[in-house]
N, C-alpha and C. Protein backbone atom coordinates (compact mmCIF):
# COMPACT_ATOMS: atom_id res chain seq x y z
N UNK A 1 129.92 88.20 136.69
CA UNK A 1 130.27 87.10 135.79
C UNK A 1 129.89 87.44 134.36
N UNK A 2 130.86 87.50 133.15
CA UNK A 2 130.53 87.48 132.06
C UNK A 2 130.58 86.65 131.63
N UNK A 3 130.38 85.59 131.77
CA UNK A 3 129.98 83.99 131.23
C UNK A 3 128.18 83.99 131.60
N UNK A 4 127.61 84.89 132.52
CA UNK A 4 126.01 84.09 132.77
C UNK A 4 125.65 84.63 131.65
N UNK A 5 125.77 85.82 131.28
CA UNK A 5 124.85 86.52 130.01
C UNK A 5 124.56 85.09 128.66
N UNK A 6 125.95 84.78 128.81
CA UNK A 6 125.99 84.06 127.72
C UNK A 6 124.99 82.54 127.89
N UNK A 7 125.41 82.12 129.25
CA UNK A 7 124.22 81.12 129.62
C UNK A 7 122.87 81.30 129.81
N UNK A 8 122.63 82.66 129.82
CA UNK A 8 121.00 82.68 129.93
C UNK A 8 120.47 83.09 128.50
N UNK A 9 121.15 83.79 127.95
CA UNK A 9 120.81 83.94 126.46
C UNK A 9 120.81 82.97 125.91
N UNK A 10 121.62 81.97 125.83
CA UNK A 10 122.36 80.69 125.26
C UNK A 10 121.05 79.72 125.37
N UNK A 11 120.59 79.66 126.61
CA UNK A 11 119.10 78.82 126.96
C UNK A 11 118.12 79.02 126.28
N UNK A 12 117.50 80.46 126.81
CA UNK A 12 116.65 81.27 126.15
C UNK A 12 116.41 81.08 124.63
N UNK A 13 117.65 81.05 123.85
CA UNK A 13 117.62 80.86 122.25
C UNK A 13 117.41 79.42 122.29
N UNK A 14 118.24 78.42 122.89
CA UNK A 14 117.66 77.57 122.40
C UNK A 14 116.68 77.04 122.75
N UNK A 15 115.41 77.66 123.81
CA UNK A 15 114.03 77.05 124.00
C UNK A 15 113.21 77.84 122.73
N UNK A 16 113.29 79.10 122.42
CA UNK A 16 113.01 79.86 121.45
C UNK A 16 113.12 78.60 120.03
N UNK A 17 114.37 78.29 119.49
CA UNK A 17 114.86 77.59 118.38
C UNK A 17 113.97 75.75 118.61
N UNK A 18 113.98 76.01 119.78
CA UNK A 18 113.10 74.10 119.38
C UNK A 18 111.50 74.50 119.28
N UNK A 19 110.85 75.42 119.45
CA UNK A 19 109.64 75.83 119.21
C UNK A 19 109.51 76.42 118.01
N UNK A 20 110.82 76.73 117.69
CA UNK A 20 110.53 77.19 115.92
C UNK A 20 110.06 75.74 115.13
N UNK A 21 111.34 74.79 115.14
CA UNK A 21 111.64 73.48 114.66
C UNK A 21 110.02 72.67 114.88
N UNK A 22 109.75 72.69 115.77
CA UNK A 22 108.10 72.25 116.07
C UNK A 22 107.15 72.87 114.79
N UNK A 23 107.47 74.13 114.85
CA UNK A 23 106.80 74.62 113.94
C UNK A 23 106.96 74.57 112.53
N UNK A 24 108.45 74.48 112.47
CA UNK A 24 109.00 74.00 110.86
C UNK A 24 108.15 72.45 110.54
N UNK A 25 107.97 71.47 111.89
CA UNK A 25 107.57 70.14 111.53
C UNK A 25 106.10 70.13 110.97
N UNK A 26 105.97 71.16 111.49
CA UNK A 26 103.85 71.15 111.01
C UNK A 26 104.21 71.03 109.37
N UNK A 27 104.91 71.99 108.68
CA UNK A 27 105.31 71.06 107.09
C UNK A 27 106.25 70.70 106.66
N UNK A 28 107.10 69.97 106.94
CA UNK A 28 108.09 69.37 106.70
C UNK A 28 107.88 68.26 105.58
N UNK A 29 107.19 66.92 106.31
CA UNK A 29 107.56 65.76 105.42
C UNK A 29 106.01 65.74 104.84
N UNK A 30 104.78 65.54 105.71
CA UNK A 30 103.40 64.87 105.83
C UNK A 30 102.98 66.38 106.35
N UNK A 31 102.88 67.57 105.68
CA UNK A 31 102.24 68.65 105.90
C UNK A 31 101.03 68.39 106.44
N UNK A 32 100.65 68.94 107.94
CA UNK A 32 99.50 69.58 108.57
C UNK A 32 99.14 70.53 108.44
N UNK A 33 99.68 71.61 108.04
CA UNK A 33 99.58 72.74 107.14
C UNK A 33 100.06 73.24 105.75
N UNK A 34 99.03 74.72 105.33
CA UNK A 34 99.74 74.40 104.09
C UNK A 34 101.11 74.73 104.03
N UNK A 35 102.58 74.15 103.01
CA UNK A 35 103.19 74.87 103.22
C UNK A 35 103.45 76.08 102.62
N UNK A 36 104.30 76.84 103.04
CA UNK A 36 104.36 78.41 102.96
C UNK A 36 105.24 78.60 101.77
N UNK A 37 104.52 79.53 100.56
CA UNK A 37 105.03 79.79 99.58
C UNK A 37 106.23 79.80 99.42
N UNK A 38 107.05 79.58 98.51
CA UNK A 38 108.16 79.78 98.89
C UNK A 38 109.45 78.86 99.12
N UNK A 39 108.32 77.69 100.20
CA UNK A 39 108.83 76.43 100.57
C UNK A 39 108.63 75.51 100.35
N UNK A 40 107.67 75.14 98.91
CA UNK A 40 107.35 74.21 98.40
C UNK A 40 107.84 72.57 98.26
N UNK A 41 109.16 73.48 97.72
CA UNK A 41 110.00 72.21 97.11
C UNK A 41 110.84 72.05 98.30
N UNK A 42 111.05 70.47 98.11
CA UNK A 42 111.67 70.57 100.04
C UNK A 42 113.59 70.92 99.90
N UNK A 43 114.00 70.71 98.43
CA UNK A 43 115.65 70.95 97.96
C UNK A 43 115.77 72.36 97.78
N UNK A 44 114.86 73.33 97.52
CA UNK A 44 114.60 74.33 97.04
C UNK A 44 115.91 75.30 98.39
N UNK A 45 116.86 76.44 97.36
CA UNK A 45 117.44 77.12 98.63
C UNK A 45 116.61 77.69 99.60
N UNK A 46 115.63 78.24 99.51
CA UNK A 46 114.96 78.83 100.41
C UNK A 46 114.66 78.21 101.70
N UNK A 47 114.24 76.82 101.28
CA UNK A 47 114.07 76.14 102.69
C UNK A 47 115.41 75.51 102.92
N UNK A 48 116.48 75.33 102.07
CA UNK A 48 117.66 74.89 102.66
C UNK A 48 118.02 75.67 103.69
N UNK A 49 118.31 77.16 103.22
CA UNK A 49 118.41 78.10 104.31
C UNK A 49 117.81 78.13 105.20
N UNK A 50 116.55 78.31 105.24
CA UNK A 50 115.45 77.89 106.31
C UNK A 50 115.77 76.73 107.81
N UNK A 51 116.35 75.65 106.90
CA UNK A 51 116.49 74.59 107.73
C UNK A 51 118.39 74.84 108.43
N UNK A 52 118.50 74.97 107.72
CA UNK A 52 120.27 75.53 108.19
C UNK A 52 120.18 76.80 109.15
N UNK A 53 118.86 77.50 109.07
CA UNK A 53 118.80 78.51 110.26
C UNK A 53 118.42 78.14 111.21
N UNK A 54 117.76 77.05 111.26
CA UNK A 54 116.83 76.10 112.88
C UNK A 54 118.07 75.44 113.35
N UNK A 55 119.16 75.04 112.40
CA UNK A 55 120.35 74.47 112.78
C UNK A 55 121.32 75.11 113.79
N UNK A 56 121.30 76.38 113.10
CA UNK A 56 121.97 77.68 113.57
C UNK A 56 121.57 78.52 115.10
N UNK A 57 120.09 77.88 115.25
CA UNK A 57 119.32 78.35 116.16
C UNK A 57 119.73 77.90 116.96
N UNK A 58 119.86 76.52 117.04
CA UNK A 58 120.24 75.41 118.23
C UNK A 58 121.95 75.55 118.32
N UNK A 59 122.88 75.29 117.42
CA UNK A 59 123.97 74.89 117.78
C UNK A 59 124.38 76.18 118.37
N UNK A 60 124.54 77.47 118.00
CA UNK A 60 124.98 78.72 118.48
C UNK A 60 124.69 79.08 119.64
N UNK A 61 123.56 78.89 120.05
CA UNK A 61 123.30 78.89 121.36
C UNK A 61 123.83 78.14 122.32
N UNK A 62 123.67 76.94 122.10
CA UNK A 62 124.55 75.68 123.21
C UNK A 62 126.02 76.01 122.69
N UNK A 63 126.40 76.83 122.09
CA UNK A 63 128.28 76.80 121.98
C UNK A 63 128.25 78.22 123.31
N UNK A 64 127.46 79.40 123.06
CA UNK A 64 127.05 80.16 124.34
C UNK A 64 126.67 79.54 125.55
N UNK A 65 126.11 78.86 125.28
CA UNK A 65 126.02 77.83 127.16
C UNK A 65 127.41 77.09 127.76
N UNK A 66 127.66 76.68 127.28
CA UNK A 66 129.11 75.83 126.67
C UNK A 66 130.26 76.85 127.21
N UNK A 67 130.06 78.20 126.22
CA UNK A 67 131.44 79.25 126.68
C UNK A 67 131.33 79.93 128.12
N UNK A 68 130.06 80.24 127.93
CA UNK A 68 129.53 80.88 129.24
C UNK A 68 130.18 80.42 130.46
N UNK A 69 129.91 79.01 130.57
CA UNK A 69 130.22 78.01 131.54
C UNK A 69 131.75 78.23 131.85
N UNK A 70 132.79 78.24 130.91
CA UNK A 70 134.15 78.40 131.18
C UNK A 70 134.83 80.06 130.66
N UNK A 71 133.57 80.84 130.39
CA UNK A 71 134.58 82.35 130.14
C UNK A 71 135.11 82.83 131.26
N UNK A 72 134.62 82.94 132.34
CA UNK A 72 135.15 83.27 133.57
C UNK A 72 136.21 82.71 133.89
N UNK A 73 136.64 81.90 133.45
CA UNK A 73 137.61 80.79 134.01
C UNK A 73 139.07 80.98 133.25
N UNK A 74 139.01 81.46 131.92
CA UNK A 74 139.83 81.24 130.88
C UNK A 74 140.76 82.37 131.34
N UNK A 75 141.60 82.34 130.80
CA UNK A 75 143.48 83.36 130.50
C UNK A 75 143.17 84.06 129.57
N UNK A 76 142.04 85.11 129.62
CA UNK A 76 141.83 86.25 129.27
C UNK A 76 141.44 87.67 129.93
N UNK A 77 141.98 88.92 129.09
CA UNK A 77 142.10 90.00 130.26
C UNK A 77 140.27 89.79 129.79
N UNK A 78 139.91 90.61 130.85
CA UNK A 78 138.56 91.41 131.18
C UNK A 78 137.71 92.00 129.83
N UNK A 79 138.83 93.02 129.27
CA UNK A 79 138.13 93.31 127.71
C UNK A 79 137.73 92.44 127.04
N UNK A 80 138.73 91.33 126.85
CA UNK A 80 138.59 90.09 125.58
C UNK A 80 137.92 89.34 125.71
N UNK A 81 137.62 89.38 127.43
CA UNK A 81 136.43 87.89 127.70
C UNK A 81 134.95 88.66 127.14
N UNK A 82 134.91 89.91 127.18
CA UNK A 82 133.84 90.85 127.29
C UNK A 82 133.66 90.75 125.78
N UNK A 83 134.84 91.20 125.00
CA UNK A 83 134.32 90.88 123.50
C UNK A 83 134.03 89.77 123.30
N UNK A 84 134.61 88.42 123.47
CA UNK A 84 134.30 87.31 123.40
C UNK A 84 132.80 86.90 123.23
N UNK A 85 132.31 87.45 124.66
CA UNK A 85 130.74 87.06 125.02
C UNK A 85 130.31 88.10 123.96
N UNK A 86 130.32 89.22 124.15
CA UNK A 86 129.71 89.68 122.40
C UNK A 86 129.63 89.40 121.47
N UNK A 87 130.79 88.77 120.94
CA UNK A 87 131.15 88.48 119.55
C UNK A 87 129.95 86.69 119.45
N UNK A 88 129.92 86.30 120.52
CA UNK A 88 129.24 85.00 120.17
C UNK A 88 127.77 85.24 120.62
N UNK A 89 127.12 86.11 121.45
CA UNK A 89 125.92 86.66 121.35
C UNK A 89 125.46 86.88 120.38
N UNK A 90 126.32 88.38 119.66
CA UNK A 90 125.84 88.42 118.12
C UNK A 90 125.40 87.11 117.62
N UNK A 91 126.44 86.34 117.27
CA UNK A 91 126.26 85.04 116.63
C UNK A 91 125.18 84.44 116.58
N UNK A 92 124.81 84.16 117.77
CA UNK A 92 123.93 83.42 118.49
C UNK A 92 122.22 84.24 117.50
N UNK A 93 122.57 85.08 118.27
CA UNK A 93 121.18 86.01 117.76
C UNK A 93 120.61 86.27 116.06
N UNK A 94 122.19 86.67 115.89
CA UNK A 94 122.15 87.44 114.05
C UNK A 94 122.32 86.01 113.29
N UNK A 95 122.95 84.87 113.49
CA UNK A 95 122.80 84.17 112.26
C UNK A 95 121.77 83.38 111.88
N UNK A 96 121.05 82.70 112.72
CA UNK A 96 119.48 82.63 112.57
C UNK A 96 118.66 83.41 111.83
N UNK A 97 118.89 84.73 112.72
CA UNK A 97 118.24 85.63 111.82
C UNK A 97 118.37 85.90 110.01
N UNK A 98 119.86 86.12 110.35
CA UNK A 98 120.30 86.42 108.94
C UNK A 98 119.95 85.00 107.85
N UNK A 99 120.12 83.91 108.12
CA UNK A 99 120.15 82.62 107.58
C UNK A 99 118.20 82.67 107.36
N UNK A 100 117.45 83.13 108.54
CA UNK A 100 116.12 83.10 107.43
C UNK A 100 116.04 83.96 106.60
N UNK A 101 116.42 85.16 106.77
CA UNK A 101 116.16 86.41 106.02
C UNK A 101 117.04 85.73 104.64
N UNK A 102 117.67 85.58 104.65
CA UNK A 102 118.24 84.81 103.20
C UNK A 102 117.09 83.86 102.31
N UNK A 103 116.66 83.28 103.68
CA UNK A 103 116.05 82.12 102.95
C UNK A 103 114.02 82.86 102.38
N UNK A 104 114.33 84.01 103.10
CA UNK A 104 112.80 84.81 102.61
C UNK A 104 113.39 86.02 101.21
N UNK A 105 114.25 86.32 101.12
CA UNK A 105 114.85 87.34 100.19
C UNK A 105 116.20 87.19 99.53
N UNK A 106 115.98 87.20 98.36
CA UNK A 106 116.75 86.82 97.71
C UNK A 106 117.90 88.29 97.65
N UNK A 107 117.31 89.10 98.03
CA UNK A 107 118.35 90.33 98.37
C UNK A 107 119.49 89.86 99.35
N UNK A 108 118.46 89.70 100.42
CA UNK A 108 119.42 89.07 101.68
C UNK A 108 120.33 88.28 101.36
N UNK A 109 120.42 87.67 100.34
CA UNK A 109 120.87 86.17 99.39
C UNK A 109 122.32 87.12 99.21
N UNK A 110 122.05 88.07 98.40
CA UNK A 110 123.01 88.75 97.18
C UNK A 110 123.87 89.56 98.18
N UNK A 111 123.31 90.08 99.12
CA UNK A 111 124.22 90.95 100.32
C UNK A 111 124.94 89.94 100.93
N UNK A 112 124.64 88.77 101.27
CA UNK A 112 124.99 87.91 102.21
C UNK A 112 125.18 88.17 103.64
N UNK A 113 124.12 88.36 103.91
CA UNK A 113 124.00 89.45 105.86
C UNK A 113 124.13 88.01 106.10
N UNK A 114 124.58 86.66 106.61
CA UNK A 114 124.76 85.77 107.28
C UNK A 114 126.31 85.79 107.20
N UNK A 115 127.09 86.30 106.52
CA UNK A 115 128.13 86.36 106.78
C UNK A 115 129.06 87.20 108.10
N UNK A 116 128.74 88.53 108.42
CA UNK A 116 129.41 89.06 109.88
C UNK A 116 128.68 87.96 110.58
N UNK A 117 127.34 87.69 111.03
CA UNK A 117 127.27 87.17 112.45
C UNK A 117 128.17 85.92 112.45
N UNK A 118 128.13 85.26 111.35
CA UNK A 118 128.84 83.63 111.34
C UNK A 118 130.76 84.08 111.76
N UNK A 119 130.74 85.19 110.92
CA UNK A 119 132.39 85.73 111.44
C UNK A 119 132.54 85.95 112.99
N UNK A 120 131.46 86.88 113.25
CA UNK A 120 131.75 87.16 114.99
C UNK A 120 131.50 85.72 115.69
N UNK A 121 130.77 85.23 115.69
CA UNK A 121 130.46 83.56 116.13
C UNK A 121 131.63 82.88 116.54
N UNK A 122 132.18 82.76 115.22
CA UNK A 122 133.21 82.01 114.44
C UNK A 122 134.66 82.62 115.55
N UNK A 123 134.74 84.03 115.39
CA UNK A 123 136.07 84.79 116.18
C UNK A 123 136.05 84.58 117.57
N UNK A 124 133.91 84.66 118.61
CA UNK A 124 134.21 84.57 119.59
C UNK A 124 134.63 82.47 120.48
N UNK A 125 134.50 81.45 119.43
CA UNK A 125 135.06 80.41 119.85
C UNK A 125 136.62 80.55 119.50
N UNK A 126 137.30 81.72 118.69
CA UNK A 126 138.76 80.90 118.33
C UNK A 126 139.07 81.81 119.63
N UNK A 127 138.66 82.85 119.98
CA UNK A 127 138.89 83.69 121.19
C UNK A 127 139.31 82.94 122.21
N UNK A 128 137.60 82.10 122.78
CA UNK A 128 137.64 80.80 123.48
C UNK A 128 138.68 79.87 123.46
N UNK A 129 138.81 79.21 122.28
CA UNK A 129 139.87 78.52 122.20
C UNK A 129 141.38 79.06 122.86
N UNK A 130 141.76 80.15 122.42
CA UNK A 130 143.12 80.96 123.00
C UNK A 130 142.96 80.75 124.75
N UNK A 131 142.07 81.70 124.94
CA UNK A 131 142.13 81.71 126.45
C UNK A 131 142.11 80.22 127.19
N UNK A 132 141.64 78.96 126.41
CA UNK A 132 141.42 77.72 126.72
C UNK A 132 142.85 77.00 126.92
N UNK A 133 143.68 77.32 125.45
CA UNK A 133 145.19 76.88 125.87
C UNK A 133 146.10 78.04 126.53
N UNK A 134 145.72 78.74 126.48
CA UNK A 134 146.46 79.66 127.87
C UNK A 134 146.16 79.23 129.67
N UNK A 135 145.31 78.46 129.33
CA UNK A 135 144.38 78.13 130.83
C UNK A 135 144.96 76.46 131.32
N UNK A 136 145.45 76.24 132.80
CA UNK A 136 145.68 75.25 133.00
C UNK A 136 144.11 74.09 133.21
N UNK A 137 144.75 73.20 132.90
CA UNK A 137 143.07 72.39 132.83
C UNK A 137 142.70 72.17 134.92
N UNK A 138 143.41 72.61 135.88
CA UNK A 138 143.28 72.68 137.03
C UNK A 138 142.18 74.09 137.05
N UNK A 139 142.58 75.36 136.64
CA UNK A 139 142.01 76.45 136.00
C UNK A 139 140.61 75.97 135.74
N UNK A 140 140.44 75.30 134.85
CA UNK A 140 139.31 75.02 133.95
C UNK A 140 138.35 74.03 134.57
N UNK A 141 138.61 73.94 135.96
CA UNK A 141 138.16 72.61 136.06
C UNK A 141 138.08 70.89 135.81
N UNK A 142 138.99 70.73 135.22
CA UNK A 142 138.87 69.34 134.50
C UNK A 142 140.03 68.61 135.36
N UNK A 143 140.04 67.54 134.97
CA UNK A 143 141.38 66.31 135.32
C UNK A 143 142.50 66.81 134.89
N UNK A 144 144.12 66.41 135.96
CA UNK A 144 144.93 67.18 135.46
C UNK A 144 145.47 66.18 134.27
């Protein structure tokens, strides 16, 4: 099955991503700690990015739980389902990443490394999508 990879990774990130967010809360509004240079100002890009990567953490992953669940299923050959689950792994993995590294370096800023993973992300749902209307909803499981 090339849909589990995507569901166990898909999990995995997002138990990983709500233990970040826990940790983003220690300074968020009513700091319990100090906050971390950098992140002072709560409008400031750095923590915008910051917070748009905890975003990134969670939604990318559950769109991998989500595909996982129906890649096997879809009206795609073997290769494409295979890139598919790659192309949204990456995603899953690199834009988090890339989205803090932005929000710690302003290099990262000027390169814009959040841009491929958000592309592969981005390619492996329109992928999804194709094989989805190629697929009868009997196929897919659902009501006819």
């Amino acid at each position: 099955m090339i849909g589990a990879r995507n569901i166990k990774t898909g999990l995995a990130l997002l138990a990983l991503s709500l233990v970040g967010g826990l940790a983003m809360s220690l300074y968020a509004f009513v700091p319990m700690v100090r906050v971390p240079e950098g992140l002072i100002q709560y409008d400031d890009l750095p923590r915008r990015l910051l917070r748009l990567a905890h975003v990134a953490a969670v939604i990318v992953p559950l769109l991998n739980v989500i595909c996982g669940l129906l890649l096997d299923r879809i009206r795609l050959t073997r290769p494409v389902k295979e890139l598919t689950s790659l192309l949204l792994l990456v995603g899953a993995v690199g834009l988090p990443l890339a989205l803090a590294a932005e929000a710690l370096s302003s290099t990262a800023r000027e390169w814009h490394v959040a841009g491929p993973p958000a592309v592969a992300a981005t390619l492996g749902a329109v992928l999804m999508a194709v094989g989805a209307v190629r697929t009868s909803a009997k196929e897919l499981g659902g009501a006819r």
